[in-house]
C-alpha atoms as a PDB file:
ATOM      1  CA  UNK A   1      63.912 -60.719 -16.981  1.00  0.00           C
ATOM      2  CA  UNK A   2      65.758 -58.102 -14.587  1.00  0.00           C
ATOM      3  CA  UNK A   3      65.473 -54.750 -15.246  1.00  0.00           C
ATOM      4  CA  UNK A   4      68.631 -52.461 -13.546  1.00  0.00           C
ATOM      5  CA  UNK A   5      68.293 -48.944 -13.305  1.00  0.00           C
ATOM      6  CA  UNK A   6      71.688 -47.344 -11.486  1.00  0.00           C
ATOM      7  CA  UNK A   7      72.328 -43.828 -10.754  1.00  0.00           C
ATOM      8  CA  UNK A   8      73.607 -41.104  -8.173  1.00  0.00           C
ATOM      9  CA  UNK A   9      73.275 -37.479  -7.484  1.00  0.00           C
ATOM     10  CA  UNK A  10      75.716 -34.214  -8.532  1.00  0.00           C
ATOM     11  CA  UNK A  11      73.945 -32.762  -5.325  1.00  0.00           C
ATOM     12  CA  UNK A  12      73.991 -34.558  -1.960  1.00  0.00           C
ATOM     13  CA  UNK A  13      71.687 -31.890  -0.426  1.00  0.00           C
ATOM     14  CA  UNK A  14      68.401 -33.192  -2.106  1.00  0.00           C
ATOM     15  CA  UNK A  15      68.941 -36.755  -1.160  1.00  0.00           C
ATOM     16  CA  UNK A  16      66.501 -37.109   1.101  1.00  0.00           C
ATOM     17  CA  UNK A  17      64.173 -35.096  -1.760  1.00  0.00           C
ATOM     18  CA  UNK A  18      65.057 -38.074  -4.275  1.00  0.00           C
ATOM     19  CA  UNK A  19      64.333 -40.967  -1.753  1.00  0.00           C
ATOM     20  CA  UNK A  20      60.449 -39.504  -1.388  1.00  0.00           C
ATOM     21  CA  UNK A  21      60.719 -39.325  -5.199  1.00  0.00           C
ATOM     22  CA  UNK A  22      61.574 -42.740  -5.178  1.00  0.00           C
ATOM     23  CA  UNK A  23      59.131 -44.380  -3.316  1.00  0.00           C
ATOM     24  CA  UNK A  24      56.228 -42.894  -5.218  1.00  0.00           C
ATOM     25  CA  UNK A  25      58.654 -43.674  -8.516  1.00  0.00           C
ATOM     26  CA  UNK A  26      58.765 -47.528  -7.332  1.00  0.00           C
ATOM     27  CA  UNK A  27      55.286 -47.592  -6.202  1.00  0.00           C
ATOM     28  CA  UNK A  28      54.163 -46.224  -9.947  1.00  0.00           C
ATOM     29  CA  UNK A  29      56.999 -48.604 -11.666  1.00  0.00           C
ATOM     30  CA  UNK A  30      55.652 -51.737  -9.797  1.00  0.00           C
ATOM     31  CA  UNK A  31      51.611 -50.510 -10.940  1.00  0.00           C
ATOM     32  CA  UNK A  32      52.782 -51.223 -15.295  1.00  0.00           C
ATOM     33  CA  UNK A  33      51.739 -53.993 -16.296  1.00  0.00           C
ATOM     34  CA  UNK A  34      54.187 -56.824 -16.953  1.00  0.00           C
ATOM     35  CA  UNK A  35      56.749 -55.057 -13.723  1.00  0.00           C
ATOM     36  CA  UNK A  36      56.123 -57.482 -10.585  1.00  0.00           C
ATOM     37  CA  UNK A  37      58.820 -56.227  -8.568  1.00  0.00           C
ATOM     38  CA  UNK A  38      60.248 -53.166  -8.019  1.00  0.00           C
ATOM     39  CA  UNK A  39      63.466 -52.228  -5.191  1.00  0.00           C
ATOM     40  CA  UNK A  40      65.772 -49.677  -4.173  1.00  0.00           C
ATOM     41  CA  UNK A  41      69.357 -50.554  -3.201  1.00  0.00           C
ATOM     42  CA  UNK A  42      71.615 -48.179  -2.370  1.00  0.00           C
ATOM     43  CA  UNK A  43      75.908 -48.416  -1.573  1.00  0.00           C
ATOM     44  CA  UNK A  44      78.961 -46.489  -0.381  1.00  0.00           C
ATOM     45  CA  UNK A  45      81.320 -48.150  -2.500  1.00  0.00           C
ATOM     46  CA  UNK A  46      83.458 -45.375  -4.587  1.00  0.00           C
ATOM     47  CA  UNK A  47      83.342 -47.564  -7.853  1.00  0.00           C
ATOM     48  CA  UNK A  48      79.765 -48.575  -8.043  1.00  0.00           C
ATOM     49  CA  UNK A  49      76.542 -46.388  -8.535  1.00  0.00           C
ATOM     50  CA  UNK A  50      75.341 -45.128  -5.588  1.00  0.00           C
ATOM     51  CA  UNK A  51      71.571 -46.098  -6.770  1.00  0.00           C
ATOM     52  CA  UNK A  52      70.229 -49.330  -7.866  1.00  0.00           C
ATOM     53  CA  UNK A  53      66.853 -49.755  -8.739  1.00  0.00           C
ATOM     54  CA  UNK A  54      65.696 -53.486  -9.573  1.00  0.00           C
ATOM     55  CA  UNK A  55      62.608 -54.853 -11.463  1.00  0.00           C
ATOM     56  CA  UNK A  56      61.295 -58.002 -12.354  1.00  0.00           C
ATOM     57  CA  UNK A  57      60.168 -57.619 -15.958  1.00  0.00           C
ATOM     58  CA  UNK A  58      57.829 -60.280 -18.111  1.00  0.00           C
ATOM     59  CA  UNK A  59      60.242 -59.150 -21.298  1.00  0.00           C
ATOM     60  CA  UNK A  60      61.295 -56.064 -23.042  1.00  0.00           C
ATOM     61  CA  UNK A  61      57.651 -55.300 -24.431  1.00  0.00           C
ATOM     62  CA  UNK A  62      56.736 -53.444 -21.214  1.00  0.00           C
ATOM     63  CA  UNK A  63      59.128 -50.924 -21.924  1.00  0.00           C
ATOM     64  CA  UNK A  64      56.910 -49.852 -25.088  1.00  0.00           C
ATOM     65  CA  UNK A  65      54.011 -49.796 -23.003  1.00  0.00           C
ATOM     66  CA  UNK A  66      52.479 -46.416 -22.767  1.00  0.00           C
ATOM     67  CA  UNK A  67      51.741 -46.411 -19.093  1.00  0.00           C
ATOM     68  CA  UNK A  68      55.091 -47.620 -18.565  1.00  0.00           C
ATOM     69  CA  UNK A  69      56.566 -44.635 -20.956  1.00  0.00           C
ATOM     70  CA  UNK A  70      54.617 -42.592 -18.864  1.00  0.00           C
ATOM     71  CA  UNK A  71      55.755 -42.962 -15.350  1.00  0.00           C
ATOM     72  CA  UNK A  72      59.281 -44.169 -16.425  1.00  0.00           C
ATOM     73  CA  UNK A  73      62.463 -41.797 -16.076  1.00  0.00           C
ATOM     74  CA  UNK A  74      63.899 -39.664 -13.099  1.00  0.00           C
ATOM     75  CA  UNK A  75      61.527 -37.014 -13.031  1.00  0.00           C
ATOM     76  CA  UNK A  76      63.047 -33.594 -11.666  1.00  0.00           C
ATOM     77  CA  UNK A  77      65.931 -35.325 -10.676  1.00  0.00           C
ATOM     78  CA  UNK A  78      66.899 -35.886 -14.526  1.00  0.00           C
ATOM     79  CA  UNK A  79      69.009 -32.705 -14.218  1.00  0.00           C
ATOM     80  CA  UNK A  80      70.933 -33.766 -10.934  1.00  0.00           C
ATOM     81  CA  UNK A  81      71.789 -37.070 -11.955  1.00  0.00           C
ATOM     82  CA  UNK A  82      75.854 -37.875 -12.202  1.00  0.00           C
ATOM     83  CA  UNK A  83      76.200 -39.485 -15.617  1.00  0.00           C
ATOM     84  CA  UNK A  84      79.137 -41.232 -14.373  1.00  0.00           C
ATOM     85  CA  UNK A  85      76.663 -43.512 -12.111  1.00  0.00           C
ATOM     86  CA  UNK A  86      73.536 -43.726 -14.953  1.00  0.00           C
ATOM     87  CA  UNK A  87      73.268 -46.961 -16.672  1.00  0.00           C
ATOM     88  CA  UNK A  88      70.153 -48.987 -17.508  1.00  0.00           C
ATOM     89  CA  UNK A  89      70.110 -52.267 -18.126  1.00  0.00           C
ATOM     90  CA  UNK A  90      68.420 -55.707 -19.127  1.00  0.00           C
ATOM     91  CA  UNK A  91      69.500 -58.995 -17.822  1.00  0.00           C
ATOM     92  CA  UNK A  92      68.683 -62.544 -18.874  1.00  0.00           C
ATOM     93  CA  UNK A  93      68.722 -65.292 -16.320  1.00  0.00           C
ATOM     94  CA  UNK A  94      66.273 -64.728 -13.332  1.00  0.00           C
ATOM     95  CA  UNK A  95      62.461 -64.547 -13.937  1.00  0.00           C
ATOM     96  CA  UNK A  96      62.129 -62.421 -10.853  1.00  0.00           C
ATOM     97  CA  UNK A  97      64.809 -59.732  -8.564  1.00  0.00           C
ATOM     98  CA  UNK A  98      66.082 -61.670  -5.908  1.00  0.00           C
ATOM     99  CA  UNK A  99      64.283 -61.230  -2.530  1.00  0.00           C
ATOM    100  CA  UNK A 100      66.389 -58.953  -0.016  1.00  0.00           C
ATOM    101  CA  UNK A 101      65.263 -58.554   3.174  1.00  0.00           C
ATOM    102  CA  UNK A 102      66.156 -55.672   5.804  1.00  0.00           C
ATOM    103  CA  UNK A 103      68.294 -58.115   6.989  1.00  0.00           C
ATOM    104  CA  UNK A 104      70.512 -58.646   4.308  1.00  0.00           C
ATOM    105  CA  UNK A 105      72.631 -57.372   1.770  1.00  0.00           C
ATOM    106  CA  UNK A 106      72.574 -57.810  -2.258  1.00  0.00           C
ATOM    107  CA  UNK A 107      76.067 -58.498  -3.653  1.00  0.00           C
ATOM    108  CA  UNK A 108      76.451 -56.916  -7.499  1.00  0.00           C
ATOM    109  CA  UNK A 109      79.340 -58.056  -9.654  1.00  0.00           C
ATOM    110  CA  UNK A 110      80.187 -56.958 -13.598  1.00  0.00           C
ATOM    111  CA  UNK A 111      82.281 -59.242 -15.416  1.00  0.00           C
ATOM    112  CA  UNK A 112      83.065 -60.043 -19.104  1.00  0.00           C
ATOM    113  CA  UNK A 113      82.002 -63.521 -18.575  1.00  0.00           C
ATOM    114  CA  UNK A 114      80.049 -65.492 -15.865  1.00  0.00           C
ATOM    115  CA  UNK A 115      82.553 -66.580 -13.250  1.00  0.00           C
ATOM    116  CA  UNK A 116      80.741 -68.848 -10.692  1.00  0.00           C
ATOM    117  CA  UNK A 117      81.430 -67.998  -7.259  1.00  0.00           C
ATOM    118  CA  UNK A 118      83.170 -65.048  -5.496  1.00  0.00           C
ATOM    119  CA  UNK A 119      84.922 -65.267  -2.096  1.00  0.00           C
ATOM    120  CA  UNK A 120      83.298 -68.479  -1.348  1.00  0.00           C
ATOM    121  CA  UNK A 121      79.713 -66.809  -2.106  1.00  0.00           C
ATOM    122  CA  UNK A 122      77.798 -68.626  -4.831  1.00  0.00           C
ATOM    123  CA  UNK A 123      76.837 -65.948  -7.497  1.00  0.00           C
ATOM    124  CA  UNK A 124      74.212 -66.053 -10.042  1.00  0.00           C
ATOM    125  CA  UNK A 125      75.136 -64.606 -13.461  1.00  0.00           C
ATOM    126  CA  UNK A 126      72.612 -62.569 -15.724  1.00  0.00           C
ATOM    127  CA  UNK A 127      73.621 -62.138 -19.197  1.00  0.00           C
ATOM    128  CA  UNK A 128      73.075 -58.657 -20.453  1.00  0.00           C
ATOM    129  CA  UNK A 129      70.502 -58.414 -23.192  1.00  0.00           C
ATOM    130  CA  UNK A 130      69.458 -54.616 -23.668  1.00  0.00           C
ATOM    131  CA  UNK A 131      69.351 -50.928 -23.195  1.00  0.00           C
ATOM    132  CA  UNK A 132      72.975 -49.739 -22.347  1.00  0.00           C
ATOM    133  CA  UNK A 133      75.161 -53.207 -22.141  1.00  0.00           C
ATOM    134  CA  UNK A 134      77.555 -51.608 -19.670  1.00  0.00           C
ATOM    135  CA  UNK A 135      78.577 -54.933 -18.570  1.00  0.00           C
ATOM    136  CA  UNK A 136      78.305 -58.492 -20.459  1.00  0.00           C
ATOM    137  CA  UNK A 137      77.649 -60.084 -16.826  1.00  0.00           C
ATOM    138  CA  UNK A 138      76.055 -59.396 -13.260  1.00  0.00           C
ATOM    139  CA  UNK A 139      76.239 -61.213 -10.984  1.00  0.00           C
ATOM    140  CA  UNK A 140      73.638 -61.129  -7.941  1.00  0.00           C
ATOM    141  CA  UNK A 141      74.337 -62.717  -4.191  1.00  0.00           C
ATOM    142  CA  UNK A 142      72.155 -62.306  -1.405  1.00  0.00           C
ATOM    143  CA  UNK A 143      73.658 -62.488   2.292  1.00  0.00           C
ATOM    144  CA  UNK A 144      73.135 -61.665   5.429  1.00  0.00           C
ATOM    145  CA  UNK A 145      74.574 -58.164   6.243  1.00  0.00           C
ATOM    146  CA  UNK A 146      76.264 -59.788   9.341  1.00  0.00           C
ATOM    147  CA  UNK A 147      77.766 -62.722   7.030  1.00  0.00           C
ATOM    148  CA  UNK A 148      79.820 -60.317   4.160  1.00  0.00           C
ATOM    149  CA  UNK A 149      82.897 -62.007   3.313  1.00  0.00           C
ATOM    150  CA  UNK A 150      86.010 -60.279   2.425  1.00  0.00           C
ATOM    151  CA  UNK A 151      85.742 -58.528  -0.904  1.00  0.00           C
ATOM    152  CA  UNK A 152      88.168 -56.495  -3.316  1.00  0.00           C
ATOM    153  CA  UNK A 153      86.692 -53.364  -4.855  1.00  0.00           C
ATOM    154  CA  UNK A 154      85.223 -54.706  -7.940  1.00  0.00           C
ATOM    155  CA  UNK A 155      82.311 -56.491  -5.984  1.00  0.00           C
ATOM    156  CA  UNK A 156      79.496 -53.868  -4.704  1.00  0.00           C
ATOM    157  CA  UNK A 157      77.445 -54.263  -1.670  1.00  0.00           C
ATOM    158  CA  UNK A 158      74.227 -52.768  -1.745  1.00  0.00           C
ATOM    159  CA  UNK A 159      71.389 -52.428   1.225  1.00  0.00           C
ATOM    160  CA  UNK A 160      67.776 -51.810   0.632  1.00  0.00           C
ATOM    161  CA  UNK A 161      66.632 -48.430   0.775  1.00  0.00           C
ATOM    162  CA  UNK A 162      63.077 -49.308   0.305  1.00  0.00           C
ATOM    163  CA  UNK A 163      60.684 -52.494   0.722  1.00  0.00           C
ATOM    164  CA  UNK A 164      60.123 -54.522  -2.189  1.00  0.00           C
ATOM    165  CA  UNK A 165      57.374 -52.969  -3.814  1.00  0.00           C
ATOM    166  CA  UNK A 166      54.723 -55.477  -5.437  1.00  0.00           C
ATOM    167  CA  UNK A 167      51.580 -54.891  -8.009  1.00  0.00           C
ATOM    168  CA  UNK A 168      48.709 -54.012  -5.974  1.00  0.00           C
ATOM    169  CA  UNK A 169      46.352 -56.844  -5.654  1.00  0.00           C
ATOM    170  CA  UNK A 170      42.895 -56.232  -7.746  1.00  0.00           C
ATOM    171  CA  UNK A 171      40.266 -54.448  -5.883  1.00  0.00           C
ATOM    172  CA  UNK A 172      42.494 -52.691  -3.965  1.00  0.00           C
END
């Protein structure tokens, strides 16, 4: 299961202030047991959420977990955050987030139904299964930032913001 968190700030001045939260957010998020991926997207595009956080989840049980309720939720930055741009939600489809490297880009799509592909780019759709269903369907691509194809407004482009954070190994 997927896991999307999306949001944006009221205040632009304490962006760089949220993107240290983040990392030690994403690096606490990826330590709950049953998260084995955790990444940070971000876009410019006007319609989408600025943020995207994205987790690979083993199913909706972790989210009762009482680590997990501990460490989950935007901190300081609950206040700040745009409500336009907050949505949370749980997709079917994918066992684990797609890999993006620094390289490339992550395509995000909402749609009432699964479409197939989008401007020649084969999409995968993830049927929405909890939290806030703000869309039925996402759809997830993953290009190479040099390779975008042309794209109307409805279609977000997101870059990393941060690595792909991963469970610390045992021991460690």
């Amino acid at each position: 299961m997927i896991f999307v968190s999306q949001s944006g700030l009221l205040d632009s001045s304490r962006a760089a202030d949220w993107d240290v939260w983040y990392l030690e957010h994403l690096r606490l998020m990826a330590s709950v047991p049953g998260i084995s991926s955790a990444q940070r997207f971000k876009t410019d595009s006007p319609t989408s959420s600025p943020s995207l956080a994205i987790y690979s989840v083993v199913s909706a049980d972790v989210f009762k977990d009482p680590y997990y309720l501990s460490v989950r939720g935007l901190g300081e930055f609950l206040p700040l955050i745009d409500k336009r741009w907050y949505k949370r939600n749980l997709f079917e489809g994918l066992d684990h987030a797609p890999v993006v490297a620094d390289d490339q880009v992550m395509l995000v799509a909402d749609r009432q139904h699964a479409e197939g592909n989008i401007a020649g780019v084969a999409f995968l759709w993830l049927k929405c299964v909890g939290i806030d269903h703000s869309t039925p369907y996402r759809g997830l691509a993953v290009v190479a930032a040099n390779r975008i194809p042309a794209l109307d407004a409805s279609v977000a482009i997101y870059r990393p913001a941060t690595k792909r954070m991963m469970p610390a190994a045992k021991g460690q």
